[in-house]
N, C-alpha and C. Protein backbone atom coordinates (compact mmCIF):
# COMPACT_ATOMS: atom_id res chain seq x y z
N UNK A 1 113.15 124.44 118.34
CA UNK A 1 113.58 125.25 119.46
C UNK A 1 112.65 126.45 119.58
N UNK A 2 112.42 126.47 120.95
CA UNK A 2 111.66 127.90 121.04
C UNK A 2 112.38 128.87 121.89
N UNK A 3 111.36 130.34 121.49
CA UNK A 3 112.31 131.65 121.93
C UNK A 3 111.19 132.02 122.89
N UNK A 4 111.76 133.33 123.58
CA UNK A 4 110.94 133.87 124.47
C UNK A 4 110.96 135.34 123.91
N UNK A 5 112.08 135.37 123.36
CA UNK A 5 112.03 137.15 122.54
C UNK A 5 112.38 136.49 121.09
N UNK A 6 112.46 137.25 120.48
CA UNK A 6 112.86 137.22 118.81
C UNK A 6 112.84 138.98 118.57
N UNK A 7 114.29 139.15 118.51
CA UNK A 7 114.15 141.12 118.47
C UNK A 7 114.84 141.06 116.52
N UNK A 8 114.34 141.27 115.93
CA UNK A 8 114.54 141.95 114.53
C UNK A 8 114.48 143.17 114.35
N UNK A 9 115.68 143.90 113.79
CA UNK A 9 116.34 145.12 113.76
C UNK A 9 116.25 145.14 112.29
N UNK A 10 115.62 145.18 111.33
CA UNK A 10 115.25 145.60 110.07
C UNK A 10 115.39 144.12 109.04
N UNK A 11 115.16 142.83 109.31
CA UNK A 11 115.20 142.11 108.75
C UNK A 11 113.88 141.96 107.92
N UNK A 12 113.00 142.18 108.75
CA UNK A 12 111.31 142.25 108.08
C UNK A 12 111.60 143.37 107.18
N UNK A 13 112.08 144.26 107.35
CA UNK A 13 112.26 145.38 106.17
C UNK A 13 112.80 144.84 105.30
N UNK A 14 114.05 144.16 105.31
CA UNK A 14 114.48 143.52 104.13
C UNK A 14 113.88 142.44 103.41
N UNK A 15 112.89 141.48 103.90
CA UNK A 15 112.65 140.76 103.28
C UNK A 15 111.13 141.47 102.46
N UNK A 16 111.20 142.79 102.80
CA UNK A 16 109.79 143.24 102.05
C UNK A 16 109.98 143.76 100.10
N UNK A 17 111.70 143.57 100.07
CA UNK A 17 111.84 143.47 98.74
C UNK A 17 111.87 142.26 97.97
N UNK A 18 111.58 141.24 98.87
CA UNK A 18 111.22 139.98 97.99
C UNK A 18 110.15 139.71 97.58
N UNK A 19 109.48 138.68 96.56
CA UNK A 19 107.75 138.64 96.89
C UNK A 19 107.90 137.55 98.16
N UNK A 20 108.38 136.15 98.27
CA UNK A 20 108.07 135.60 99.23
C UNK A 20 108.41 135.13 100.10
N UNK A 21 109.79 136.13 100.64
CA UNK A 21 110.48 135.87 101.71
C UNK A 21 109.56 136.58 102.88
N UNK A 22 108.94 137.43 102.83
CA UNK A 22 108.28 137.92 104.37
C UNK A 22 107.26 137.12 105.25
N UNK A 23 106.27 136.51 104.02
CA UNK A 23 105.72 135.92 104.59
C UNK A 23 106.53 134.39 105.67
N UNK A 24 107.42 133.90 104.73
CA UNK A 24 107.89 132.60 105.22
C UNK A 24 108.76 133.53 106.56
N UNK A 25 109.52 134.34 106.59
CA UNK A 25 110.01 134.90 108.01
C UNK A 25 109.03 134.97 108.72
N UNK A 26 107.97 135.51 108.66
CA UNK A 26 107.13 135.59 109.80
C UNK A 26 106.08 134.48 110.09
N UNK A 27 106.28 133.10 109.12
CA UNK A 27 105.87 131.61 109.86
C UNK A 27 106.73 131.37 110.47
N UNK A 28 107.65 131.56 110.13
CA UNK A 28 109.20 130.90 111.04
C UNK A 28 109.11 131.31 112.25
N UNK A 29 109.16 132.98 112.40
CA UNK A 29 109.20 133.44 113.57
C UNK A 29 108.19 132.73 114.44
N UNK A 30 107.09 133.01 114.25
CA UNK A 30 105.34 132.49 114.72
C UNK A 30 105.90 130.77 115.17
N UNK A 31 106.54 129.67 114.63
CA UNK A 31 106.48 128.87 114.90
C UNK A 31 107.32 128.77 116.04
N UNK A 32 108.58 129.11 116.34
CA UNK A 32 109.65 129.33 116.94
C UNK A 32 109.50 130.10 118.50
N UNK A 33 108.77 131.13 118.12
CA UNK A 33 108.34 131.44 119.44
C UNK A 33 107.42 131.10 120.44
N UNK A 34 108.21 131.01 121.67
CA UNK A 34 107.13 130.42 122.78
C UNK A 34 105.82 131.14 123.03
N UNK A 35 105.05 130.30 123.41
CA UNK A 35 103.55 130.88 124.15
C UNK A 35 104.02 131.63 124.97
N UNK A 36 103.49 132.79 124.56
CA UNK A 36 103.84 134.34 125.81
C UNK A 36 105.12 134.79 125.34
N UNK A 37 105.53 134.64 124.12
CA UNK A 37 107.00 134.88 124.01
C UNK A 37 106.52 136.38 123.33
N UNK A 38 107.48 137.14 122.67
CA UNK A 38 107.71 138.56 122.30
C UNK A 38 108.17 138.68 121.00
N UNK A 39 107.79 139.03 119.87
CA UNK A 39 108.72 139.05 118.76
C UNK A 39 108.71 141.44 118.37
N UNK A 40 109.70 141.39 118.35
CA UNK A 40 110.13 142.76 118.66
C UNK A 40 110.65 143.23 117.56
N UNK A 41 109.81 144.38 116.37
CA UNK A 41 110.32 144.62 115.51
C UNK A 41 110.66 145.89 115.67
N UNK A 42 112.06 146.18 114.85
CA UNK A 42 111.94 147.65 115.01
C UNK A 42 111.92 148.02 113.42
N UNK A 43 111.49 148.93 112.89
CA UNK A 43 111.61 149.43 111.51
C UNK A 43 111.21 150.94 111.41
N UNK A 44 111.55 150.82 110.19
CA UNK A 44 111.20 152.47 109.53
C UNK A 44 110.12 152.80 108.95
N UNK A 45 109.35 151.73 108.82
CA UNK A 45 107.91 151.77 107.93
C UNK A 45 107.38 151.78 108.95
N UNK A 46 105.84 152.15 108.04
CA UNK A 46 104.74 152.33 109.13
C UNK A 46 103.88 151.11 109.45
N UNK A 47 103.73 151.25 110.77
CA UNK A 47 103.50 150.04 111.45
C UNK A 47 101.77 150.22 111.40
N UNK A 48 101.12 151.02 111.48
CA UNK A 48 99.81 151.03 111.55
C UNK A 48 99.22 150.35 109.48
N UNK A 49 99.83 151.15 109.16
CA UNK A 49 99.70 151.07 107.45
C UNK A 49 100.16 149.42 106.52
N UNK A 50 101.32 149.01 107.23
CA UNK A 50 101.72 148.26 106.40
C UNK A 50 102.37 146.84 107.47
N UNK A 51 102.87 146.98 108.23
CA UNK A 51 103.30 145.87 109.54
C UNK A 51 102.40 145.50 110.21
N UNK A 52 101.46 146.51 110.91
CA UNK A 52 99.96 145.65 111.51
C UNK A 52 99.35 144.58 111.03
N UNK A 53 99.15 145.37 109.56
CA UNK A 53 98.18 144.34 108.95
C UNK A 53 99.20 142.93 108.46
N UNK A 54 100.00 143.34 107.91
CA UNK A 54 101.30 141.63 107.72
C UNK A 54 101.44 141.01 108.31
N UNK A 55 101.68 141.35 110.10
CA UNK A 55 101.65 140.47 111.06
C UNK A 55 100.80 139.79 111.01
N UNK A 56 99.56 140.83 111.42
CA UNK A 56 97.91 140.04 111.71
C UNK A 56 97.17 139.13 110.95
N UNK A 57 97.54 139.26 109.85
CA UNK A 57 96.70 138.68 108.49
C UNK A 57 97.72 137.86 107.89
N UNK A 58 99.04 137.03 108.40
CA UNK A 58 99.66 136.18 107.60
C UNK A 58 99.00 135.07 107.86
N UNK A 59 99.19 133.86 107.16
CA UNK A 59 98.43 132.58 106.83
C UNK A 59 99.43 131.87 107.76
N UNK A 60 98.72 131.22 108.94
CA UNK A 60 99.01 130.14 109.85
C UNK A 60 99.92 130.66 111.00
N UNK A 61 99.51 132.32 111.23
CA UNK A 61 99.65 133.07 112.75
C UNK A 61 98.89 133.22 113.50
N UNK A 62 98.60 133.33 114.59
CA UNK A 62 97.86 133.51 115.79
C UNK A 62 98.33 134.11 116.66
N UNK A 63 98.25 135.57 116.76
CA UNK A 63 99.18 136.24 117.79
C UNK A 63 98.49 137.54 117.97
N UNK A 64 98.91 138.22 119.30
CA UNK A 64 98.21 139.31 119.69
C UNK A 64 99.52 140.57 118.93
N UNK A 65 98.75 141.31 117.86
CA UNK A 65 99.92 142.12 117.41
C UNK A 65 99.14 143.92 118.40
N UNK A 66 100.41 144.30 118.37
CA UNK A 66 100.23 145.97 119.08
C UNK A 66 101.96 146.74 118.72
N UNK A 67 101.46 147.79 118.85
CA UNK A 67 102.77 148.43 118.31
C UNK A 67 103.17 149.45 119.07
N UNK A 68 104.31 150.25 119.33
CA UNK A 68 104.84 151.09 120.32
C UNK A 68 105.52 152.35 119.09
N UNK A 69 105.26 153.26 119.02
CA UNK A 69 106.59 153.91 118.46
C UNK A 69 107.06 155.35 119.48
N UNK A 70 108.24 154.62 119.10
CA UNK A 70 109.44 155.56 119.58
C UNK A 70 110.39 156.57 119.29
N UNK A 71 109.86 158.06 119.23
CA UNK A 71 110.82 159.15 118.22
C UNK A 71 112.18 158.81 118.96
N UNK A 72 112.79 158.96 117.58
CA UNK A 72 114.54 159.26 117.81
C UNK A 72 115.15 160.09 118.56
N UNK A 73 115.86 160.11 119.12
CA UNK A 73 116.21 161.50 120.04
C UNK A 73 116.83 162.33 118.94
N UNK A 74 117.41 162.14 117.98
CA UNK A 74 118.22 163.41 117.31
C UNK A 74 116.78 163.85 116.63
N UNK A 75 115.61 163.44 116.53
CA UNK A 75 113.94 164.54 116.51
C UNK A 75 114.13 165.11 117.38
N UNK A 76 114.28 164.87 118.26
CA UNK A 76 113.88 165.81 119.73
C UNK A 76 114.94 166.84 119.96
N UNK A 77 116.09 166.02 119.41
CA UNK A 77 117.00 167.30 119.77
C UNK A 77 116.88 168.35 119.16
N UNK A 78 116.43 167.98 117.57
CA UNK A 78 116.36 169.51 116.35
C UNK A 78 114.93 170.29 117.37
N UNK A 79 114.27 169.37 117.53
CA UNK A 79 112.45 170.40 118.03
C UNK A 79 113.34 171.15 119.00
N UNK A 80 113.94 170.32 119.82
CA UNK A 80 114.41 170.93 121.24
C UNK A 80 115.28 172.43 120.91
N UNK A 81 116.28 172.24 119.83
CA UNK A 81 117.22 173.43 119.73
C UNK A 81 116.20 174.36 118.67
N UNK A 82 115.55 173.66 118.06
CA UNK A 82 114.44 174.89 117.43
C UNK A 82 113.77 175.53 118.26
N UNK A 83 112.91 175.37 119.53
CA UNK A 83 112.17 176.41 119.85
C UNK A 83 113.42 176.74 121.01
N UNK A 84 114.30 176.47 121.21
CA UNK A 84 115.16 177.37 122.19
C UNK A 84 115.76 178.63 121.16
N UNK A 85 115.77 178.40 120.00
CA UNK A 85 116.30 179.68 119.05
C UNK A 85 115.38 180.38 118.65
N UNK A 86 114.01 179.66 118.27
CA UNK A 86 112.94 180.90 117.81
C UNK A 86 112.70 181.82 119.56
N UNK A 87 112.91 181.21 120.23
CA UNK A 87 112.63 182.08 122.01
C UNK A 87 113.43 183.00 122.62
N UNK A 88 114.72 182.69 121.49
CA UNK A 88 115.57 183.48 121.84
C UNK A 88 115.78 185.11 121.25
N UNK A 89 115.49 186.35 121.82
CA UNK A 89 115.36 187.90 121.37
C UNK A 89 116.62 188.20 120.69
């Protein structure tokens, strides 16, 4: 069966405490998903450092990897209520 999305919400994180569950998740995924399909990770690690290269460099993938990150809003809210209090006399 194939997908057109595949969204993982910290499963790749979890399988990074195994030795060789990550790799086999991300053949699975790779096989499963359609041509032009999307596989959508979200995590807490760093994606330039340690997810780029896992994606890109697993054995028997072929895929265009790129990454997006997205601050949390409760960051924005502390920056946000911090400089409204240091501005404030």
């Amino acid at each position: 069966q194939e997908f057109n999305l595949v969204l993982d919400k910290s499963t790749l994180d979890c399988t990074l405490c195994s030795d060789r569950s990550t790799a086999g998740l991300i053949k699975l995924i790779h096989d499963h998903l359609a041509i032009g399909g999307f596989y959508v990770v979200i995590s807490f690690h760093d994606a330039k450092q340690l997810l780029m290269p896992m994606l890109q460099d697993c054995p028997g993938t072929k895929w265009k990897v790129s990454h997006q990150v997205i601050t949390r809003q409760v960051e924005d809210l502390i920056r946000s209520s911090t400089k409204k209090n240091c501005s404030t006399p």
